[in-house]
PDB file of N, CA and C in Angstrom:
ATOM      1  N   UNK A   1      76.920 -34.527  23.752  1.00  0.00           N
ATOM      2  CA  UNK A   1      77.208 -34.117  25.114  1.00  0.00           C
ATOM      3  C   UNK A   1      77.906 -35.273  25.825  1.00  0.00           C
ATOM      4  N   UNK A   2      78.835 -35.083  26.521  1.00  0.00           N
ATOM      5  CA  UNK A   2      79.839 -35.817  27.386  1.00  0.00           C
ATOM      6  C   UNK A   2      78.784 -36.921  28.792  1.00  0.00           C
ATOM      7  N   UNK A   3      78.789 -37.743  28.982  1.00  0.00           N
ATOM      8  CA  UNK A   3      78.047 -38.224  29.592  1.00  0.00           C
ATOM      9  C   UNK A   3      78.770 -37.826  31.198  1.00  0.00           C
ATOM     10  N   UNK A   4      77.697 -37.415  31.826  1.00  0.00           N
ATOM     11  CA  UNK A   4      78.652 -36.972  33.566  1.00  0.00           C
ATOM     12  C   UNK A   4      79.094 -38.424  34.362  1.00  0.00           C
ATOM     13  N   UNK A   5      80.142 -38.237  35.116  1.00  0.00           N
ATOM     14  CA  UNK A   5      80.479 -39.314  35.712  1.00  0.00           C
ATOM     15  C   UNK A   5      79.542 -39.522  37.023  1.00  0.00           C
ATOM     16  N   UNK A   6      78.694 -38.769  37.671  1.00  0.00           N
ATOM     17  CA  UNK A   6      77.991 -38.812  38.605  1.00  0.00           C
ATOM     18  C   UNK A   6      76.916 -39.926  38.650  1.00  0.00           C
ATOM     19  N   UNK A   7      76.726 -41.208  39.523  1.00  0.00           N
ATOM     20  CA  UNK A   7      76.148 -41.923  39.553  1.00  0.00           C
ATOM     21  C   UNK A   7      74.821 -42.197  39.630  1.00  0.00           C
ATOM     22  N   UNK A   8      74.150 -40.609  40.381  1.00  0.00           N
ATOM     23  CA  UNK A   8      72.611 -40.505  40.157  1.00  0.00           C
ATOM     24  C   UNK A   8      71.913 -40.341  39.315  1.00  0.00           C
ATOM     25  N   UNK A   9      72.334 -39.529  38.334  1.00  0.00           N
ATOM     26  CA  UNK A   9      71.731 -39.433  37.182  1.00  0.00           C
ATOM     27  C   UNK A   9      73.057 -38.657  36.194  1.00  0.00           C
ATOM     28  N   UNK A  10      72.533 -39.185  34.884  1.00  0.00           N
ATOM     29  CA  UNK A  10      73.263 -38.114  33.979  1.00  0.00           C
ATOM     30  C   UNK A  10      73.041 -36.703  33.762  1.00  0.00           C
ATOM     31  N   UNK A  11      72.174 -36.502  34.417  1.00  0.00           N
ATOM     32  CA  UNK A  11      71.768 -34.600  34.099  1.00  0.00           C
ATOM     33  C   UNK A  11      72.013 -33.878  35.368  1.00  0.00           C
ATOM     34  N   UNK A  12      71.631 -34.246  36.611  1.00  0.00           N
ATOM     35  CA  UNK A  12      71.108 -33.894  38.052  1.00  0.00           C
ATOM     36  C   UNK A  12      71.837 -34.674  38.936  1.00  0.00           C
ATOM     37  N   UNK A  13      72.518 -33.391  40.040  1.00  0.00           N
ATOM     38  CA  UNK A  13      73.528 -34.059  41.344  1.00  0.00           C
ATOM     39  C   UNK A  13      72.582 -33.091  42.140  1.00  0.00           C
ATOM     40  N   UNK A  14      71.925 -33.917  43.622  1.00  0.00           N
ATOM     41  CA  UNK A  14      71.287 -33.765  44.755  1.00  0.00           C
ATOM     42  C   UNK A  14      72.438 -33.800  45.662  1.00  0.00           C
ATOM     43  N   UNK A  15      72.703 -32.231  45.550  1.00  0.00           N
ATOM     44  CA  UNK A  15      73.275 -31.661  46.965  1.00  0.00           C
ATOM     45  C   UNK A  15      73.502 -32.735  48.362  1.00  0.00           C
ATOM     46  N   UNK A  16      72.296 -33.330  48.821  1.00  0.00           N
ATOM     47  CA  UNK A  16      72.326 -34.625  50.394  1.00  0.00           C
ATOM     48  C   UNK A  16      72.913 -35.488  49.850  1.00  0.00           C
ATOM     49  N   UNK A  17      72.929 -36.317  48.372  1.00  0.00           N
ATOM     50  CA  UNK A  17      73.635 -37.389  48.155  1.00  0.00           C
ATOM     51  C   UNK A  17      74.535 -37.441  47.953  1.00  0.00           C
ATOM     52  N   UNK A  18      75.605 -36.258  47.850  1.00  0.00           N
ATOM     53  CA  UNK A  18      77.543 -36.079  47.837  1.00  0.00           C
ATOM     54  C   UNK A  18      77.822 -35.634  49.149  1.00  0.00           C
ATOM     55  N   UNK A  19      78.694 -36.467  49.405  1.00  0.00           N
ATOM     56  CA  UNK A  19      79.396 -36.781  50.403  1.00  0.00           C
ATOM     57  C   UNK A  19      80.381 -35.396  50.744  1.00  0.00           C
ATOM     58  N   UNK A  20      80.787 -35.205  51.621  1.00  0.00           N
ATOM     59  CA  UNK A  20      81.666 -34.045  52.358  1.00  0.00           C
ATOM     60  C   UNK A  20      82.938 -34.948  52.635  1.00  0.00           C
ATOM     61  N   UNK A  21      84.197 -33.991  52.274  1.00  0.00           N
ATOM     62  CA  UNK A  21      84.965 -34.526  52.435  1.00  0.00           C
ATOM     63  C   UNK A  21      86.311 -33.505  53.347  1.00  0.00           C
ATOM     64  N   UNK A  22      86.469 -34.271  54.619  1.00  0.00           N
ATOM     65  CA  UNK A  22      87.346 -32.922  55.204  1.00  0.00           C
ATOM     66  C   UNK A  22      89.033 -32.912  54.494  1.00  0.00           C
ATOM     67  N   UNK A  23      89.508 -31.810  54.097  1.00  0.00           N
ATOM     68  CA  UNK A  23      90.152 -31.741  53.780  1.00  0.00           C
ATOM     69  C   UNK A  23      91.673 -30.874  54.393  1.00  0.00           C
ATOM     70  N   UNK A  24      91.401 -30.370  55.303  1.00  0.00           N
ATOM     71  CA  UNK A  24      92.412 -29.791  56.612  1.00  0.00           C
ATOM     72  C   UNK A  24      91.347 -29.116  57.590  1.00  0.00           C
ATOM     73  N   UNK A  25      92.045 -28.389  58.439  1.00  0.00           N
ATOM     74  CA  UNK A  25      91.495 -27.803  59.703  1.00  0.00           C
ATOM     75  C   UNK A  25      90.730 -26.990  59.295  1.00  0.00           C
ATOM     76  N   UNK A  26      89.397 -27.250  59.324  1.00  0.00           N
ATOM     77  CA  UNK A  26      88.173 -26.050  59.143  1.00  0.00           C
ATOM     78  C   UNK A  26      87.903 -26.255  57.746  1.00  0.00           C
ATOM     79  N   UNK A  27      87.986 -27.001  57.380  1.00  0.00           N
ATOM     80  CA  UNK A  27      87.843 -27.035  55.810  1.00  0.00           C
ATOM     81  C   UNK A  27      87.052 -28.159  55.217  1.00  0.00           C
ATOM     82  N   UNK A  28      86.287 -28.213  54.407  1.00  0.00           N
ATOM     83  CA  UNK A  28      85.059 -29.417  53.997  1.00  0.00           C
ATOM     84  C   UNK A  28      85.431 -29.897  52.571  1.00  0.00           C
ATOM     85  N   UNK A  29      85.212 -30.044  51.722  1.00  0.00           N
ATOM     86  CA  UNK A  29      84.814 -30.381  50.224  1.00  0.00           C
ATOM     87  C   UNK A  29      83.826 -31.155  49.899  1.00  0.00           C
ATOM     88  N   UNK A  30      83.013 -30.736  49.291  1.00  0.00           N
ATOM     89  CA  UNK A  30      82.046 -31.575  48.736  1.00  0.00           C
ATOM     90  C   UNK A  30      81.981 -31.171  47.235  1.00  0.00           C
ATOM     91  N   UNK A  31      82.515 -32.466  46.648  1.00  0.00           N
ATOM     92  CA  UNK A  31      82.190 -32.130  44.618  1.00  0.00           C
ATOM     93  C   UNK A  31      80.495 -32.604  44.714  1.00  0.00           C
ATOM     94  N   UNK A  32      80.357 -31.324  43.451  1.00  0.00           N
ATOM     95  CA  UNK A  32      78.600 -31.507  43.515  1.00  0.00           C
ATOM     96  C   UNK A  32      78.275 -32.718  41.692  1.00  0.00           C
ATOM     97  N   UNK A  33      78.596 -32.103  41.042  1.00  0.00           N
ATOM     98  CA  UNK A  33      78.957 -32.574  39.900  1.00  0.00           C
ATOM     99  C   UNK A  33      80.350 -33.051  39.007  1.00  0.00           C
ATOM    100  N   UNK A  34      80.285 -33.267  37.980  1.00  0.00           N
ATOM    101  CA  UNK A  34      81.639 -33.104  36.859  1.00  0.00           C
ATOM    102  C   UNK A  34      81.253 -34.066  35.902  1.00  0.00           C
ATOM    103  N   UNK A  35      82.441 -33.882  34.996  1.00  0.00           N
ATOM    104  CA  UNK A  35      82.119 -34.659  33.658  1.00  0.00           C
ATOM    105  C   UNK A  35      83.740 -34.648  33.082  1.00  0.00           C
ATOM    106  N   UNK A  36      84.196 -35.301  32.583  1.00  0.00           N
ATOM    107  CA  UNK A  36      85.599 -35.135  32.144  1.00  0.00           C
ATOM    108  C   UNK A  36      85.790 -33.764  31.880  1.00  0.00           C
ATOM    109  N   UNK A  37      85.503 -32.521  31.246  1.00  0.00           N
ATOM    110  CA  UNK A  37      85.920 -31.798  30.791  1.00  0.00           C
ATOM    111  C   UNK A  37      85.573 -30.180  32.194  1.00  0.00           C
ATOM    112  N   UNK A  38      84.535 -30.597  32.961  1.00  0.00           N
ATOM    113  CA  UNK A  38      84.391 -29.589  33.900  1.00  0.00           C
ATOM    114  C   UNK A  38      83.921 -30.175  35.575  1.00  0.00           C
ATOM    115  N   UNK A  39      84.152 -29.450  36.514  1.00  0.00           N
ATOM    116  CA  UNK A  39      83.809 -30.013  37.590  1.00  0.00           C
ATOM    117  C   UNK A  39      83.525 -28.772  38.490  1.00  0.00           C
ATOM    118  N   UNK A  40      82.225 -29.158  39.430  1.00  0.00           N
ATOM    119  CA  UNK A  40      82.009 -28.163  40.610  1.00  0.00           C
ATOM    120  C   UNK A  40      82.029 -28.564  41.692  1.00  0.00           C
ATOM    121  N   UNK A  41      82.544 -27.763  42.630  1.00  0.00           N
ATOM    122  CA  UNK A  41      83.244 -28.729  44.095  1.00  0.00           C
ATOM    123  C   UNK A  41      83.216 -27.038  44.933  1.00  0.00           C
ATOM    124  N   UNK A  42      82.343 -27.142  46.179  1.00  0.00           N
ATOM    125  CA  UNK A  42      81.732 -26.514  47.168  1.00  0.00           C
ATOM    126  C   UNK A  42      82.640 -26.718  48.404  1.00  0.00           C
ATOM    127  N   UNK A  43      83.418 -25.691  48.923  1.00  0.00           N
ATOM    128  CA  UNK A  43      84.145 -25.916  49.803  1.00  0.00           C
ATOM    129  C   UNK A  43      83.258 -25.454  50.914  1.00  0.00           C
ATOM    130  N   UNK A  44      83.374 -25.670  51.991  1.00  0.00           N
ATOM    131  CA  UNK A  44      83.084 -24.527  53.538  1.00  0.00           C
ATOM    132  C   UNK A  44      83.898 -24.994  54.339  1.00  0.00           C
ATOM    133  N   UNK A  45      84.136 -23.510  54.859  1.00  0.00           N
ATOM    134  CA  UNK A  45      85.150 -23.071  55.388  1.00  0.00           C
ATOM    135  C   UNK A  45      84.744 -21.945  56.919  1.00  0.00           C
ATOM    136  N   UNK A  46      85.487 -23.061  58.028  1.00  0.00           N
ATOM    137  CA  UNK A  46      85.347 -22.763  59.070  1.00  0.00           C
ATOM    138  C   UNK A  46      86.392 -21.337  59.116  1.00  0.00           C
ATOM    139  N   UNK A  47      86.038 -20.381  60.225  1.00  0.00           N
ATOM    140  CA  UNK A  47      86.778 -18.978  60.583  1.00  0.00           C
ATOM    141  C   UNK A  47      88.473 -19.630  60.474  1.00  0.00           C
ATOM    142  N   UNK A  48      89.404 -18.772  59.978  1.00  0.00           N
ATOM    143  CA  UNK A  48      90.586 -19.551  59.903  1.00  0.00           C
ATOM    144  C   UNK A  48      91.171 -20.605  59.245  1.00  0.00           C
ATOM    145  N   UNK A  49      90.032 -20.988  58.529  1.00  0.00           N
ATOM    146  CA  UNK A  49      90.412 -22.227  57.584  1.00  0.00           C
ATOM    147  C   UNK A  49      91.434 -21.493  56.683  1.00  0.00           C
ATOM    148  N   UNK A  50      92.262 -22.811  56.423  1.00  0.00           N
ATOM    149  CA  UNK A  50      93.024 -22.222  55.160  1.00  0.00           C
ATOM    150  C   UNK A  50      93.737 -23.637  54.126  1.00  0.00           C
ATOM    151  N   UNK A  51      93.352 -22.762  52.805  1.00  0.00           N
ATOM    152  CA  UNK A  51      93.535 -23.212  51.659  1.00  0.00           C
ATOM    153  C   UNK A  51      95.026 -22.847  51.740  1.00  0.00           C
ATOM    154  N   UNK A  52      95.941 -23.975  51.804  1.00  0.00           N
ATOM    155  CA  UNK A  52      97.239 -23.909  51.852  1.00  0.00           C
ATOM    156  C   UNK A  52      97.286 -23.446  49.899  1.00  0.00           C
ATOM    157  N   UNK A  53      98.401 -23.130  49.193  1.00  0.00           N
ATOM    158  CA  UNK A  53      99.389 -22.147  48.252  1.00  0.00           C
ATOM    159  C   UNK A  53      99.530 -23.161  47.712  1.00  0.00           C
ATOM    160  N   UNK A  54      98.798 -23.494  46.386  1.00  0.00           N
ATOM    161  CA  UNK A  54      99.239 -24.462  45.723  1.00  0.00           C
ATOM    162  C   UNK A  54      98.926 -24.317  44.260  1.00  0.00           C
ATOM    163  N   UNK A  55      99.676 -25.284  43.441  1.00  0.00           N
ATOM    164  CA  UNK A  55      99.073 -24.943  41.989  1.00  0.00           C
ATOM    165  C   UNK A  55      98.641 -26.013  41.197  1.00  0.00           C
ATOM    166  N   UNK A  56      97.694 -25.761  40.472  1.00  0.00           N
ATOM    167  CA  UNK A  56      97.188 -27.291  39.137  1.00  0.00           C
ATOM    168  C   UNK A  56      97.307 -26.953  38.375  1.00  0.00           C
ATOM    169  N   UNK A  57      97.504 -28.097  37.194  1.00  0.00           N
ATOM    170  CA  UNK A  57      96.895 -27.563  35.603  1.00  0.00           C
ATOM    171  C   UNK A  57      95.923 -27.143  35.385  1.00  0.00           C
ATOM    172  N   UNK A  58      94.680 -27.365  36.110  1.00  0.00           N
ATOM    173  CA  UNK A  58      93.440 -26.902  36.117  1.00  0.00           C
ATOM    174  C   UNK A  58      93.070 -25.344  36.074  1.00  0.00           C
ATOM    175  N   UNK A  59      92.550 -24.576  34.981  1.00  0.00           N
ATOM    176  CA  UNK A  59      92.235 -23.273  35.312  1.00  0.00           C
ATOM    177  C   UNK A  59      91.017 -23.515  36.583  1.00  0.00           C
ATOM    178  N   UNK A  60      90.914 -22.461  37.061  1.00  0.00           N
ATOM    179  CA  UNK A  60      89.812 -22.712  38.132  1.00  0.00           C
ATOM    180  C   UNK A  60      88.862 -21.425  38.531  1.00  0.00           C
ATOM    181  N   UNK A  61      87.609 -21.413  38.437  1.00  0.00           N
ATOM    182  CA  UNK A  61      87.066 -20.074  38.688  1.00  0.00           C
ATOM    183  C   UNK A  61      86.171 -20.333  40.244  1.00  0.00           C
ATOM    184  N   UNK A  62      86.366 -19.090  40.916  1.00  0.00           N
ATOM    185  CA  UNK A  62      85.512 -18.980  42.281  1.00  0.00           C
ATOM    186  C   UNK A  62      84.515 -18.856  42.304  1.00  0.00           C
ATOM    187  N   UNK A  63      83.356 -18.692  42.759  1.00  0.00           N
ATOM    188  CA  UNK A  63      82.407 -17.737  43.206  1.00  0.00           C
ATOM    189  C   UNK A  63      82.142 -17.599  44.617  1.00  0.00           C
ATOM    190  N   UNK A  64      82.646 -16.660  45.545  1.00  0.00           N
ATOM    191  CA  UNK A  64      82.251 -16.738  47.145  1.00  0.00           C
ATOM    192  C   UNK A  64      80.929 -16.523  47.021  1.00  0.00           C
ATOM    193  N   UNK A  65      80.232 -17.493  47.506  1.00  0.00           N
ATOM    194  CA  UNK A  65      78.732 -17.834  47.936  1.00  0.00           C
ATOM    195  C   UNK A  65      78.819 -17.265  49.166  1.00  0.00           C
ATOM    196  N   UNK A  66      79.330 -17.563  50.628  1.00  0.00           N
ATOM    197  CA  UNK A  66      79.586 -16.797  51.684  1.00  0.00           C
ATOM    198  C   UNK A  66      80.557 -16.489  52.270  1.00  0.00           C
ATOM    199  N   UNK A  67      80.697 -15.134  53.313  1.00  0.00           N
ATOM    200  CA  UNK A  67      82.131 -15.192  53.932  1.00  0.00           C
ATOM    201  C   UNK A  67      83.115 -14.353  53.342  1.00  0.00           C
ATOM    202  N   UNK A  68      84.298 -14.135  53.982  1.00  0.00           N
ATOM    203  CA  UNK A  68      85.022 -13.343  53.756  1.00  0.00           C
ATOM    204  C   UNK A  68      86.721 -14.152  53.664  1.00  0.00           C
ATOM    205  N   UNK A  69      86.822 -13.874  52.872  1.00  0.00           N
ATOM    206  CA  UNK A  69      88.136 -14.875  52.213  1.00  0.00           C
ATOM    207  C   UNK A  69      89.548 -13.689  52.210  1.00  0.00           C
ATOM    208  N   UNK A  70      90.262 -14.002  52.092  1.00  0.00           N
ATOM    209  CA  UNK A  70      91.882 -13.440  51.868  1.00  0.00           C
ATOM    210  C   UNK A  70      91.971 -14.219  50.418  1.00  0.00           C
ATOM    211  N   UNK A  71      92.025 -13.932  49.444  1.00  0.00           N
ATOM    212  CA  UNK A  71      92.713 -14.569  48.225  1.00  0.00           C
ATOM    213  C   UNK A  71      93.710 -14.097  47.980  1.00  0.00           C
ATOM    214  N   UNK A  72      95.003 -15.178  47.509  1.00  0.00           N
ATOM    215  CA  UNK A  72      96.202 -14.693  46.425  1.00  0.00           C
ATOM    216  C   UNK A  72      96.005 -15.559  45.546  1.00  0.00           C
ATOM    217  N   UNK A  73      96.979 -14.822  44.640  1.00  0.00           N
ATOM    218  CA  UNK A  73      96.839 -15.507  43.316  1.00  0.00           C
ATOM    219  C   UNK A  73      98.121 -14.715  42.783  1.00  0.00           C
ATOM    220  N   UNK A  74      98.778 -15.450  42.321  1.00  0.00           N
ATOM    221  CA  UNK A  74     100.561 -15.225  42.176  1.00  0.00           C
ATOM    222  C   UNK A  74     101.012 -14.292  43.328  1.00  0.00           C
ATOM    223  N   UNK A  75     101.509 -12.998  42.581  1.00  0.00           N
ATOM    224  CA  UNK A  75     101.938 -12.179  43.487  1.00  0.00           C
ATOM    225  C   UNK A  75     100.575 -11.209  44.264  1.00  0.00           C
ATOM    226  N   UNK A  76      99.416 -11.220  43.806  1.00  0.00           N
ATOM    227  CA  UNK A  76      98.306 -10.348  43.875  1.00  0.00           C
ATOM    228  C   UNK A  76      97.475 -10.938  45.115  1.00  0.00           C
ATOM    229  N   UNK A  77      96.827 -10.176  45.874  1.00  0.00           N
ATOM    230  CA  UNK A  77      96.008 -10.382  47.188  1.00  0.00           C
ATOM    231  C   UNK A  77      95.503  -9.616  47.255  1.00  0.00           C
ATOM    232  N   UNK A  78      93.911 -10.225  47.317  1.00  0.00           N
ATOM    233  CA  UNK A  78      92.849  -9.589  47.657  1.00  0.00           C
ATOM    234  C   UNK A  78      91.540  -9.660  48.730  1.00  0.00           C
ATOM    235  N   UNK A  79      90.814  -9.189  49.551  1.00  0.00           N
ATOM    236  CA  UNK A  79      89.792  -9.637  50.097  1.00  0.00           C
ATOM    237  C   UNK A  79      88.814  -9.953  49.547  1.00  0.00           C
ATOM    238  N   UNK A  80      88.295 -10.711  49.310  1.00  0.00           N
ATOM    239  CA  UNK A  80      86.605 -11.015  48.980  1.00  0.00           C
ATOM    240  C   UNK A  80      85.464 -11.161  49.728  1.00  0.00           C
ATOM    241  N   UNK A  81      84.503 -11.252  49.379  1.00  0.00           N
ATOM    242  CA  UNK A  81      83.075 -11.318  50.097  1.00  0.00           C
ATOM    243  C   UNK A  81      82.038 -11.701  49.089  1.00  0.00           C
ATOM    244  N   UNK A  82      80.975 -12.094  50.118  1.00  0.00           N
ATOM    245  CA  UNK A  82      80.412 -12.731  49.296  1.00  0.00           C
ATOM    246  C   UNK A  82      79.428 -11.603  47.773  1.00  0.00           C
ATOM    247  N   UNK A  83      79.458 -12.926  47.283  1.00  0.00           N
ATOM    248  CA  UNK A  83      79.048 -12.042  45.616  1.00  0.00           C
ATOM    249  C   UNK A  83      80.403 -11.879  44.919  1.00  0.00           C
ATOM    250  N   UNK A  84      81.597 -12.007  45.272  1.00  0.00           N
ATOM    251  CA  UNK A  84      82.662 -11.688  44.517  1.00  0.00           C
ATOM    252  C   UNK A  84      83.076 -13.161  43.911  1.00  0.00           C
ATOM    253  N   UNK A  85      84.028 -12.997  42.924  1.00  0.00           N
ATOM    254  CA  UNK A  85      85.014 -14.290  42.676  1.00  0.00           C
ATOM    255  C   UNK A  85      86.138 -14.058  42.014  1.00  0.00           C
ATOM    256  N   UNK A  86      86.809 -14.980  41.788  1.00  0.00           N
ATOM    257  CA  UNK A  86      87.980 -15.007  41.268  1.00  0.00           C
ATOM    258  C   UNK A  86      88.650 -15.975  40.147  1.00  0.00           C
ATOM    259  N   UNK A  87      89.669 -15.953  38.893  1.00  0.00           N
ATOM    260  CA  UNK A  87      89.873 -16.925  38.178  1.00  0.00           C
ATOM    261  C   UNK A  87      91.449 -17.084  38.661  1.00  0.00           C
ATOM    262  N   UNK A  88      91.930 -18.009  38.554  1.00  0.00           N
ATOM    263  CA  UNK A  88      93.478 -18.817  38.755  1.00  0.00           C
ATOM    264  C   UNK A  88      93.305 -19.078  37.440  1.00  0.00           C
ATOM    265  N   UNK A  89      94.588 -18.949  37.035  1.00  0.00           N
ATOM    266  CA  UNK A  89      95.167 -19.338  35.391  1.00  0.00           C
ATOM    267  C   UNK A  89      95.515 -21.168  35.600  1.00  0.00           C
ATOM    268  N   UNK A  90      95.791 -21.924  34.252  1.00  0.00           N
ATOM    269  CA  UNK A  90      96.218 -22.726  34.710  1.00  0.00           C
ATOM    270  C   UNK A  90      97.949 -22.682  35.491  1.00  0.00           C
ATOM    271  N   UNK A  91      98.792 -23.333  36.448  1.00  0.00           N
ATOM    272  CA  UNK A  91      99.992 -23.615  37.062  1.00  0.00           C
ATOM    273  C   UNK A  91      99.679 -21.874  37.841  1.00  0.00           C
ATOM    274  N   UNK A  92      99.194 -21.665  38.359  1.00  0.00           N
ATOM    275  CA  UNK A  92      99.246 -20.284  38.979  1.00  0.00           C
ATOM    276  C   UNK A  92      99.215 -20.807  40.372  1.00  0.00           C
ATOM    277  N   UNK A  93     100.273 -20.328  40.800  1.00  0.00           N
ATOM    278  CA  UNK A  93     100.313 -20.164  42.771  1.00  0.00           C
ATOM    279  C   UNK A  93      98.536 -19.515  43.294  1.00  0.00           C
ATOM    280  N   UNK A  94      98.243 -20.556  44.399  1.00  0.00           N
ATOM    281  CA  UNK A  94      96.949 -19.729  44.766  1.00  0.00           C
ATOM    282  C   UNK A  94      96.834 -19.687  45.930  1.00  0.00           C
ATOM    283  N   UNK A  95      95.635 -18.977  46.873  1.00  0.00           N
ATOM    284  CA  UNK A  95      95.662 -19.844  48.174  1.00  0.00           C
ATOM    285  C   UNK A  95      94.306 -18.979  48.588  1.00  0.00           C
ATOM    286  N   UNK A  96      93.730 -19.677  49.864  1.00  0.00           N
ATOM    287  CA  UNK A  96      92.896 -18.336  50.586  1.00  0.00           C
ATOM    288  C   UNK A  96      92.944 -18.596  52.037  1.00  0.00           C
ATOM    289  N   UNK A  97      92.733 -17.912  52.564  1.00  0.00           N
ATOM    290  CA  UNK A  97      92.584 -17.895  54.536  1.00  0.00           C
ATOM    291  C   UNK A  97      90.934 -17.307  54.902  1.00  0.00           C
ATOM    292  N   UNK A  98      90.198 -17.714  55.260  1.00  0.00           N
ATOM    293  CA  UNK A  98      89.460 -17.444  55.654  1.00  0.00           C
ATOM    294  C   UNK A  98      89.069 -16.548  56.432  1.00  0.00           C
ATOM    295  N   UNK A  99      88.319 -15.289  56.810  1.00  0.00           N
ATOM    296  CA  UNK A  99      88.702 -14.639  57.896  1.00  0.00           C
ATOM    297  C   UNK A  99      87.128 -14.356  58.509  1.00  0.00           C
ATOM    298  N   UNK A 100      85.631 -14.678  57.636  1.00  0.00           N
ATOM    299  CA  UNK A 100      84.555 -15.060  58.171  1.00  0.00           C
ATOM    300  C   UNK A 100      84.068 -16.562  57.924  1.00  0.00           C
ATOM    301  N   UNK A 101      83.592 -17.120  58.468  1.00  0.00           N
ATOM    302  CA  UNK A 101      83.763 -18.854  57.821  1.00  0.00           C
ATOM    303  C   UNK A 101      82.443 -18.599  56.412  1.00  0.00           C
ATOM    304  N   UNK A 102      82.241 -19.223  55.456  1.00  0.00           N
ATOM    305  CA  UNK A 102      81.475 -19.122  54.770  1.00  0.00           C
ATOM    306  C   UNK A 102      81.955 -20.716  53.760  1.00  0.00           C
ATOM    307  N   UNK A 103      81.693 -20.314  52.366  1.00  0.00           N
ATOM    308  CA  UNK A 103      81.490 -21.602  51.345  1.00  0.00           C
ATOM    309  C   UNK A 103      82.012 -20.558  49.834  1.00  0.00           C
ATOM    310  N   UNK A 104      82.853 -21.444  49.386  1.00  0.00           N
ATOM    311  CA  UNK A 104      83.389 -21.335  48.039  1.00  0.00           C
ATOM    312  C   UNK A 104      83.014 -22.104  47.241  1.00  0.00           C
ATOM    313  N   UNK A 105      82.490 -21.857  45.810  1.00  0.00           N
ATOM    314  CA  UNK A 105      82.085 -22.513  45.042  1.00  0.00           C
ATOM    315  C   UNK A 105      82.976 -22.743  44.258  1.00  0.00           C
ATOM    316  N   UNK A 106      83.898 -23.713  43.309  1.00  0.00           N
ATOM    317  CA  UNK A 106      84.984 -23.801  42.715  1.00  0.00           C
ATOM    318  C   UNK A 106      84.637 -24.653  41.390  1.00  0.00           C
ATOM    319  N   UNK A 107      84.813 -24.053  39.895  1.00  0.00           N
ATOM    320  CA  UNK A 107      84.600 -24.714  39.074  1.00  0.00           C
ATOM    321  C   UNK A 107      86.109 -24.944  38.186  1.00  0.00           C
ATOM    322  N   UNK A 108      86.187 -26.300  37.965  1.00  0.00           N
ATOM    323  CA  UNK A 108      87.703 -26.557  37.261  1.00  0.00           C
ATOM    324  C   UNK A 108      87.636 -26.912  35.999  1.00  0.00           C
ATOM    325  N   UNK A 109      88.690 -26.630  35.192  1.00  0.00           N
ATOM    326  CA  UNK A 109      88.400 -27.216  33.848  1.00  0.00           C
ATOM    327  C   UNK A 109      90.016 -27.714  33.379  1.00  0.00           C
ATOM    328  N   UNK A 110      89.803 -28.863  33.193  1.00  0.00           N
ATOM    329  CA  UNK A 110      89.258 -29.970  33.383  1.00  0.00           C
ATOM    330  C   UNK A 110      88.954 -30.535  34.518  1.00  0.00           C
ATOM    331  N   UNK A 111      88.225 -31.466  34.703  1.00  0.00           N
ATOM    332  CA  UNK A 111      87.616 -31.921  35.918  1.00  0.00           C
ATOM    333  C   UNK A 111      89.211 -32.393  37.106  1.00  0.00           C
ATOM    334  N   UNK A 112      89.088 -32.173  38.244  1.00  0.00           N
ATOM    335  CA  UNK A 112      89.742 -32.879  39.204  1.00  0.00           C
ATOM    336  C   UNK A 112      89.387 -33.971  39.116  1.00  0.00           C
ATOM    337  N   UNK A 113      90.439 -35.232  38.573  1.00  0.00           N
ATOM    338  CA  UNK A 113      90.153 -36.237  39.186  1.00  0.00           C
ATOM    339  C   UNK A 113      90.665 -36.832  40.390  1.00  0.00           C
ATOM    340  N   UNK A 114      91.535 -36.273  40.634  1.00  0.00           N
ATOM    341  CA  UNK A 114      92.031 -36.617  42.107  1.00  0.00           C
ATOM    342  C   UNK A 114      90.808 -36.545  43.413  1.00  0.00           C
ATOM    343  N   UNK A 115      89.724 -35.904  42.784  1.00  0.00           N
ATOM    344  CA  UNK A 115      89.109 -35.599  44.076  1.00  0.00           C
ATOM    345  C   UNK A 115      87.846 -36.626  43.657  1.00  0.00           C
ATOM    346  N   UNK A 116      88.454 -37.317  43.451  1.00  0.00           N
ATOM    347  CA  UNK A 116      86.923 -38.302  42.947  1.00  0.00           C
ATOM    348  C   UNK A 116      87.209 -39.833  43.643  1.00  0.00           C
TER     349      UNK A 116
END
């Protein structure tokens, strides 16, 4: 097993001890875990926030934990809510707008290191 890069422990990331990180208007990030090969990173998202249209190498899967999101994903747009999610391919155009504030759960593979 890959040893995690997380400094508290190698098995276990405590939610209070990762830091929030704002990332535009209405918008948070906090990575909870990762390890070179996967990473989970918890957005919340104020009413109106928006995930500007962008793309990674990273495949990336959702899970809306809360809230009501606008997703695209290439040419395709959809609403979500919570209990739903979504996968982005890797280099795929993406984006979301917020339209109830809630929290996105986002798992990447391979890990973001940019956000570290």
């Amino acid at each position: 097993m890959a040893a995690l890069l997380t400094p508290e422990s190698p098995l276990f990331s405590r939610a209070h001890t990762r830091t929030w990180e704002t990332v535009g208007e209405g918008v948070r990030r906090q990575v909870l875990t990762h390890d070179p090969g996967t990473m989970l990173v918890k957005v919340a998202f104020d009413r109106g926030g928006i995930g500007s249209r962008h793309q990674h190498v990273h495949t990336q899967m959702t899970y809306v934990e809360s809230g009501v999101f606008t997703v695209s994903i290439g040419d395709e747009k959809r609403v979500l809510q919570a209990g739903d999610s979504f996968y982005v391919p890797s280099e795929a155009w993406h984006g979301v707008e917020c339209i109830e504030a809630g929290v996105l759960l986002d798992v990447f593979s391979p890990a973001r290191t940019e956000f570290l």
